[in-house]
Protein backbone atom coordinates (compact mmCIF):
# COMPACT_ATOMS: atom_id res chain seq x y z
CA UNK A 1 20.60 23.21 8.31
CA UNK A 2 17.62 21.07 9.73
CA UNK A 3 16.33 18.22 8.46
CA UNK A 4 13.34 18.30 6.06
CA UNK A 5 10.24 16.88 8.00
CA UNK A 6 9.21 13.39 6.51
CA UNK A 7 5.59 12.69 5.25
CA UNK A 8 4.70 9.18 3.89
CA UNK A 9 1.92 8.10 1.86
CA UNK A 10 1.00 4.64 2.52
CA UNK A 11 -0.64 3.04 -0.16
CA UNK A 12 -2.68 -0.37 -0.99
CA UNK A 13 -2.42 -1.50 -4.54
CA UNK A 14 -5.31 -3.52 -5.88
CA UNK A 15 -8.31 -1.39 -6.56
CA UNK A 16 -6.59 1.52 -5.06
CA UNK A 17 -3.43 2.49 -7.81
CA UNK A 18 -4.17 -0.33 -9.96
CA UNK A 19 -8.08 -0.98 -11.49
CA UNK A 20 -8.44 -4.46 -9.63
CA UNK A 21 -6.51 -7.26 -8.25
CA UNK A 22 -3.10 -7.26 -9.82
CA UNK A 23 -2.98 -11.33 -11.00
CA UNK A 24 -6.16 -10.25 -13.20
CA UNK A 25 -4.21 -8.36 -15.73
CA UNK A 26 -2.00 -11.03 -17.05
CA UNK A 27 -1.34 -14.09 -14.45
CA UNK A 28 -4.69 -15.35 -13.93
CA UNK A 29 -4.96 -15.09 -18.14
CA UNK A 30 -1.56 -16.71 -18.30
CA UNK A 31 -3.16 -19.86 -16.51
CA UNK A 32 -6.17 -20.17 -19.12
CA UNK A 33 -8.49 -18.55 -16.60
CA UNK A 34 -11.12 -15.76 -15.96
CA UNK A 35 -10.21 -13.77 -12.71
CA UNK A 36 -13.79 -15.01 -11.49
CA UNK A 37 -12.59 -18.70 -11.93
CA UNK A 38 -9.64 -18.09 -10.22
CA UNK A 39 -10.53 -16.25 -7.38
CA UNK A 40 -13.92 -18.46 -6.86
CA UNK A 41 -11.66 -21.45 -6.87
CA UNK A 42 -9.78 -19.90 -4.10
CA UNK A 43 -12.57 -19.11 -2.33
CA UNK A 44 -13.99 -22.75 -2.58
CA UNK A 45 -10.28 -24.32 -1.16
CA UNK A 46 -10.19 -21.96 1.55
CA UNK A 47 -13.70 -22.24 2.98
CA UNK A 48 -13.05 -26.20 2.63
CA UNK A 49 -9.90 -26.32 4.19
CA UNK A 50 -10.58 -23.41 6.40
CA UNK A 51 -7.46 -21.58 5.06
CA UNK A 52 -6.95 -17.69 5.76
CA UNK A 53 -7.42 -16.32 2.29
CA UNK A 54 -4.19 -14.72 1.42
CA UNK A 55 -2.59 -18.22 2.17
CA UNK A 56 -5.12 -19.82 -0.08
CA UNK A 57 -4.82 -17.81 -3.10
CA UNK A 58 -0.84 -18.05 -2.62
CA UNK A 59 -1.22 -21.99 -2.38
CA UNK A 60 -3.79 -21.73 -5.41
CA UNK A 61 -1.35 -19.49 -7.91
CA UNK A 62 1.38 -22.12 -7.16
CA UNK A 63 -1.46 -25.49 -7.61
CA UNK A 64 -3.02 -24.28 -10.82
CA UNK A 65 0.49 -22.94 -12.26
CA UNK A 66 2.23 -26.37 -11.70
CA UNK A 67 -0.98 -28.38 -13.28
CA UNK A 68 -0.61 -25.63 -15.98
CA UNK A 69 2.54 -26.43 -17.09
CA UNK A 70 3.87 -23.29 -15.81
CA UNK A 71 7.78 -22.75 -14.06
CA UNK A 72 6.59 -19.95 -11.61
CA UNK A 73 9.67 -18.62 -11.11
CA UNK A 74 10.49 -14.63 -9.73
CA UNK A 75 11.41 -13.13 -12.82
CA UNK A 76 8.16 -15.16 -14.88
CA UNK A 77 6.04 -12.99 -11.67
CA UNK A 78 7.47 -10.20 -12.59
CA UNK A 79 6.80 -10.33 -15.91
CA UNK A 80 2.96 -10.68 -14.99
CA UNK A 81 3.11 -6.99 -13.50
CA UNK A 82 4.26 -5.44 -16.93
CA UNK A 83 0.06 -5.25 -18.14
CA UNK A 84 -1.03 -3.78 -14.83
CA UNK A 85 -3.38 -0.94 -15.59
CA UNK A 86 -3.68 1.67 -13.05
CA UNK A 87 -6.36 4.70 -12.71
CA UNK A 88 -5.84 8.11 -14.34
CA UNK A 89 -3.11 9.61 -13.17
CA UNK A 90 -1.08 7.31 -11.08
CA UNK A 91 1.48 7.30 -13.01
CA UNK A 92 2.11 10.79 -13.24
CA UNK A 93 1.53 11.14 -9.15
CA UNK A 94 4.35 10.32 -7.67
CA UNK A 95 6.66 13.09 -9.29
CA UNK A 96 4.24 15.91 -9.06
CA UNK A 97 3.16 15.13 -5.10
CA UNK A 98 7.14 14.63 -4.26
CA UNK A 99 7.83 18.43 -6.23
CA UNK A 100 4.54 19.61 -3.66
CA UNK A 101 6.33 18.55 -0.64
CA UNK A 102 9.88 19.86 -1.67
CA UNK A 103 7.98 23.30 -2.48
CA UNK A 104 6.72 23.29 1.16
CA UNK A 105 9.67 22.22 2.64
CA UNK A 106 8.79 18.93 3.21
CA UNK A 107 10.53 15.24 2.14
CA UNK A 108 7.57 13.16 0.79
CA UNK A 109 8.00 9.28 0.63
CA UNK A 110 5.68 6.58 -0.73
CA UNK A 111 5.07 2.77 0.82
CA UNK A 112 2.93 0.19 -0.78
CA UNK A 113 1.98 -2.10 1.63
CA UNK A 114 -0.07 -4.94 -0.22
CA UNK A 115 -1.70 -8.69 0.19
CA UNK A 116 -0.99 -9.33 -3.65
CA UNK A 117 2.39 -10.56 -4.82
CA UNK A 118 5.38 -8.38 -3.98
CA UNK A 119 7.10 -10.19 -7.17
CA UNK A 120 4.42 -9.03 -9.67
CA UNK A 121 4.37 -5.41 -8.52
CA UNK A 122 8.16 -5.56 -8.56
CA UNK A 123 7.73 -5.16 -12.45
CA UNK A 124 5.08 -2.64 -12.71
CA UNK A 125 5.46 0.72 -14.53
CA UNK A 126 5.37 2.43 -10.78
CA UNK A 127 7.43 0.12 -8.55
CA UNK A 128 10.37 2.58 -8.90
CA UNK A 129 8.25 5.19 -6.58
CA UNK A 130 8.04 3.15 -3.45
CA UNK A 131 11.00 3.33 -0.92
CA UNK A 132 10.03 0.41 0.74
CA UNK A 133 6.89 -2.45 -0.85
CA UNK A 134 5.73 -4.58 1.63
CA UNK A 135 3.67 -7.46 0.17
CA UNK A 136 3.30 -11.24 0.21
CA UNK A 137 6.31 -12.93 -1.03
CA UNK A 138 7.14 -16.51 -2.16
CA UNK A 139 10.71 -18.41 -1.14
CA UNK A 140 11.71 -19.92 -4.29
CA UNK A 141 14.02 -23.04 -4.52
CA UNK A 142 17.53 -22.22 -5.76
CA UNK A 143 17.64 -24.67 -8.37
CA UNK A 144 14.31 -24.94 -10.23
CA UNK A 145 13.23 -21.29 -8.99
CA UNK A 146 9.89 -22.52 -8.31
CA UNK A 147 8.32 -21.37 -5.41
CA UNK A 148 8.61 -23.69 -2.18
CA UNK A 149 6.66 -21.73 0.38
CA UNK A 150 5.10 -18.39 1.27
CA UNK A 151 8.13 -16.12 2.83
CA UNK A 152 5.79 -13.33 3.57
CA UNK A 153 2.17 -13.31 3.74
CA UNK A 154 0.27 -10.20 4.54
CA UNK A 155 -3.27 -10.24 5.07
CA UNK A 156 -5.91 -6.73 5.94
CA UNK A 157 -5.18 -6.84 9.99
CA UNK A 158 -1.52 -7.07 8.91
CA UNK A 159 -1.26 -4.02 7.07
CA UNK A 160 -1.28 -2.16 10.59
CA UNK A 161 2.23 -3.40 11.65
CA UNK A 162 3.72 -1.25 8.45
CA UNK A 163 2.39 1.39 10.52
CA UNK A 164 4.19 1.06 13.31
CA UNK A 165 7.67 -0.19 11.32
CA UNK A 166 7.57 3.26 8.76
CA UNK A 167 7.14 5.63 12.07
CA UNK A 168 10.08 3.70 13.05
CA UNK A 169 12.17 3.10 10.31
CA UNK A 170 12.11 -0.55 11.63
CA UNK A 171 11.56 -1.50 7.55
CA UNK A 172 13.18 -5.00 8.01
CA UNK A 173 9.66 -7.07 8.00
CA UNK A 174 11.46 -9.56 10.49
CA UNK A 175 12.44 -6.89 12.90
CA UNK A 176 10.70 -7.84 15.93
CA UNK A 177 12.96 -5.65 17.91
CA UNK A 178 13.10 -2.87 16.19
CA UNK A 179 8.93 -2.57 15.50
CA UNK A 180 7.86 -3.06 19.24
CA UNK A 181 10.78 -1.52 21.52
CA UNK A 182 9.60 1.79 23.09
CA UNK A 183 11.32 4.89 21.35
CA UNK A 184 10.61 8.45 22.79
CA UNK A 185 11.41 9.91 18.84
CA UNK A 186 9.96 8.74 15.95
CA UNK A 187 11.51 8.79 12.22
CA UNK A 188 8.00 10.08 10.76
CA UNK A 189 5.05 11.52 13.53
CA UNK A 190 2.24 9.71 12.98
CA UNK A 191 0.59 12.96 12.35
CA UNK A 192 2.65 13.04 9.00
CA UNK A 193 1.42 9.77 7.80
CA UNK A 194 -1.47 9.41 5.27
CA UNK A 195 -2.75 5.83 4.05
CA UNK A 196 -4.46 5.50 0.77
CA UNK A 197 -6.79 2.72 0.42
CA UNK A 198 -10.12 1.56 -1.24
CA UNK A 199 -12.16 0.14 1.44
CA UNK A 200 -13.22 -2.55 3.48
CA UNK A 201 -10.01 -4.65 3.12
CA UNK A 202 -8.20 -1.25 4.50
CA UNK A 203 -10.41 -0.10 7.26
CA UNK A 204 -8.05 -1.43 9.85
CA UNK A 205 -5.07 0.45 8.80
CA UNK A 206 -7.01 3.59 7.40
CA UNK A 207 -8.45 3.38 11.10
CA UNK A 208 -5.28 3.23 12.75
CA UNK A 209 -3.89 6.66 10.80
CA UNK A 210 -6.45 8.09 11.45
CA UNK A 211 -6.68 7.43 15.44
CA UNK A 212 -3.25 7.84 15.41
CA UNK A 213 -3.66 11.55 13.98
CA UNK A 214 -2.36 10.95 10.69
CA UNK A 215 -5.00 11.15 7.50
CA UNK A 216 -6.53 8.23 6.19
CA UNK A 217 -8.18 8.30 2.03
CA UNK A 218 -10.46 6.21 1.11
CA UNK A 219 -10.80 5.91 -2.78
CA UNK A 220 -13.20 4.52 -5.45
CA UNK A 221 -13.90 3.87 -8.93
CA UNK A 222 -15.87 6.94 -10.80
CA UNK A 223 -19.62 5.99 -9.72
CA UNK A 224 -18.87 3.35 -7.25
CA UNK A 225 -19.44 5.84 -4.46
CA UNK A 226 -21.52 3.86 -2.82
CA UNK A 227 -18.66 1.41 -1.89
CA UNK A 228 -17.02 3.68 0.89
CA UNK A 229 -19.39 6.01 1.96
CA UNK A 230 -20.39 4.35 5.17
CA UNK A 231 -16.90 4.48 5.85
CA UNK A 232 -17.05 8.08 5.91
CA UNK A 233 -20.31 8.12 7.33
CA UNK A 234 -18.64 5.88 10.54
CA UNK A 235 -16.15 8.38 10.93
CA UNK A 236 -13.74 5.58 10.02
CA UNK A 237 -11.47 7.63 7.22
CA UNK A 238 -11.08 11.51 7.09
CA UNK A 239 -11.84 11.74 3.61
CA UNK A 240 -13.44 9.96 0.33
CA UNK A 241 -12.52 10.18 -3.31
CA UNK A 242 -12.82 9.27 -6.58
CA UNK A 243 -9.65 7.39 -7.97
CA UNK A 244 -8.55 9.66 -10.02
CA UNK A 245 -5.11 11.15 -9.46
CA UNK A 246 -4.58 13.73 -11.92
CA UNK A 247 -3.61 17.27 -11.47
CA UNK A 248 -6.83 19.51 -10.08
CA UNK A 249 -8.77 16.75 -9.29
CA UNK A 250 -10.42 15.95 -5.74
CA UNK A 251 -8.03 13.69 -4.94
CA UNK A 252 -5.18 15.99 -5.67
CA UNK A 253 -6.60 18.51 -3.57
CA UNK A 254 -7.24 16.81 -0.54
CA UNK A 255 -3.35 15.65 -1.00
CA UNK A 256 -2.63 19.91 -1.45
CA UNK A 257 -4.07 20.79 1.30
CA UNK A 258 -3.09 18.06 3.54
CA UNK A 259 0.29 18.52 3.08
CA UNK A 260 -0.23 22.22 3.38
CA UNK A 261 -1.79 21.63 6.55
CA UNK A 262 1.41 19.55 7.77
CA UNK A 263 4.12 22.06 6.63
CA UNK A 264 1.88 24.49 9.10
CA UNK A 265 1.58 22.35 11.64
CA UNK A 266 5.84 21.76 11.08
CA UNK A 267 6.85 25.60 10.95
CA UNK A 268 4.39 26.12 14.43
CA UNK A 269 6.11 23.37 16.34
CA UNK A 270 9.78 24.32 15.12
CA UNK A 271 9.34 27.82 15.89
CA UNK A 272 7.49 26.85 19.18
CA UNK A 273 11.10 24.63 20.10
CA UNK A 274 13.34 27.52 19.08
CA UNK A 275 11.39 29.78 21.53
CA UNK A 276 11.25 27.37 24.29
CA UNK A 277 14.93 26.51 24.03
CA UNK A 278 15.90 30.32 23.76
CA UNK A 279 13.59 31.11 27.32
């Protein structure tokens, strides 16, 4: 029996599945802040020190949790991505878009690939859908369990690596190797890849899928059009949509009909090999 054809759905987090940056839900709060003090505070240290911005906000959560009081440890993170609200739908999304692709005859699977905390969206409601999360990530100190340094740090031009490592199955983020060595098959086309973001923070990778010939989305709040419209106006994403992922809704259609499109594309090219191979 052959193989099922794989399709992944890459997807940023922040303002894409979830309604803004995940710490604004219950870290930032948790420090006796407003998301705006927070994030302008970062802003201020990293256009002083001149520190890339993912670094700084990682070096601020650790700064303003230690003056707080507060033992930042992995399983306190996680416990700051229990409140994490996400648009209509998400939830429900994974499930229903997995049962599409089996119906066609194709395996669907999901990636986050994210510059907010891995550890936070490690205990949110929809962590369980990924098969691989690729965000920034602290390396904590065995015995307090505080964080000593940033293990992973992934900032927008970044993202486009996870590309390149999901096409390849090369998931192991320090696989050097396995990421750039030249391989004349492919786990997952890039035709069969589709990213999912919410704008200018994603136009490199949504770019790259779509260059690439996979499908790039990009998504935004209910009128907040405006906010990705150029994008599609650029010719730098396929397609633009409201975030809102239940059932019949834009969003969900463009995802139908996509994947429709690839089980097509799938049958063609299998029945064009069979034919070749029986000339």
């Amino acid at each position: 029996m052959n193989k099922k054809p794989i399709v992944a759905i890459l997807y940023d987090f922040d303002s894409t599945l979830a309604r803004s940056d995940m710490q604004n839900f219950s870290f930032i709060p948790s420090l006796g802040m407003t998301p705006d003090e927070f994030w302008s505070a970062t802003s201020e240290f990293s256009k002083k020190t001149q520190t890339e911005r993912t670094l700084s906000y990682l070096y601020m959560m650790t700064v303003i949790a230690k003056e707080k009081g507060i033992s930042m440890t992995r399983e306190w993170l996680r416990n700051q991505g229990k409140d994490i609200k996400f648009f209509q739908g998400v939830e429900e999304w994974f499930s229903r878009v997995n049962a599409l692709g089996d119906s066609l005859g194709l395996k669907i699977e999901h990636y986050l690939i994210s510059s907010g905390n891995k550890e936070i969206v490690d205990g949110c409601a929809i962590a369980k859908e990924f098969k691989e999360i690729y965000a920034c990530e602290f390396l904590f100190d065995e015995k307090t369990g505080e964080p000593l340094w940033p293990k992973l740090a992934i900032n927008y031009t970044q993202k486009t690596q996870y590309f390149f490592r999901i096409a390849k199955g090369a998931y192991d983020a320090n696989d050097d190797q396995g990421v750039n060595e030249k391989s004349s098959e492919k786990r997952i086309a890039y035709r069969n890849i589709i990213y999912i973001g919410d704008g200018m923070t994603d136009i490199p990778a949504m770019i790259l899928a779509k260059n690439n010939g996979g499908k790039s989305i990009a998504v935004y709040p209910r009128g907040k059009k405006d906010k990705v419209q150029s994008l599609f106006e650029e010719g730098r994403v396929n397609y633009i949509c409201p975030a809102d992922y239940r059932e019949g809704k834009e969003l969900d259609l463009v995802m139908h009909l996509l994947l429709q499109s690839i089980a097509i594309n799938e049958q063609l090219g299998a029945k064009e090999s069979k034919e070749t191979n029986n000339d």
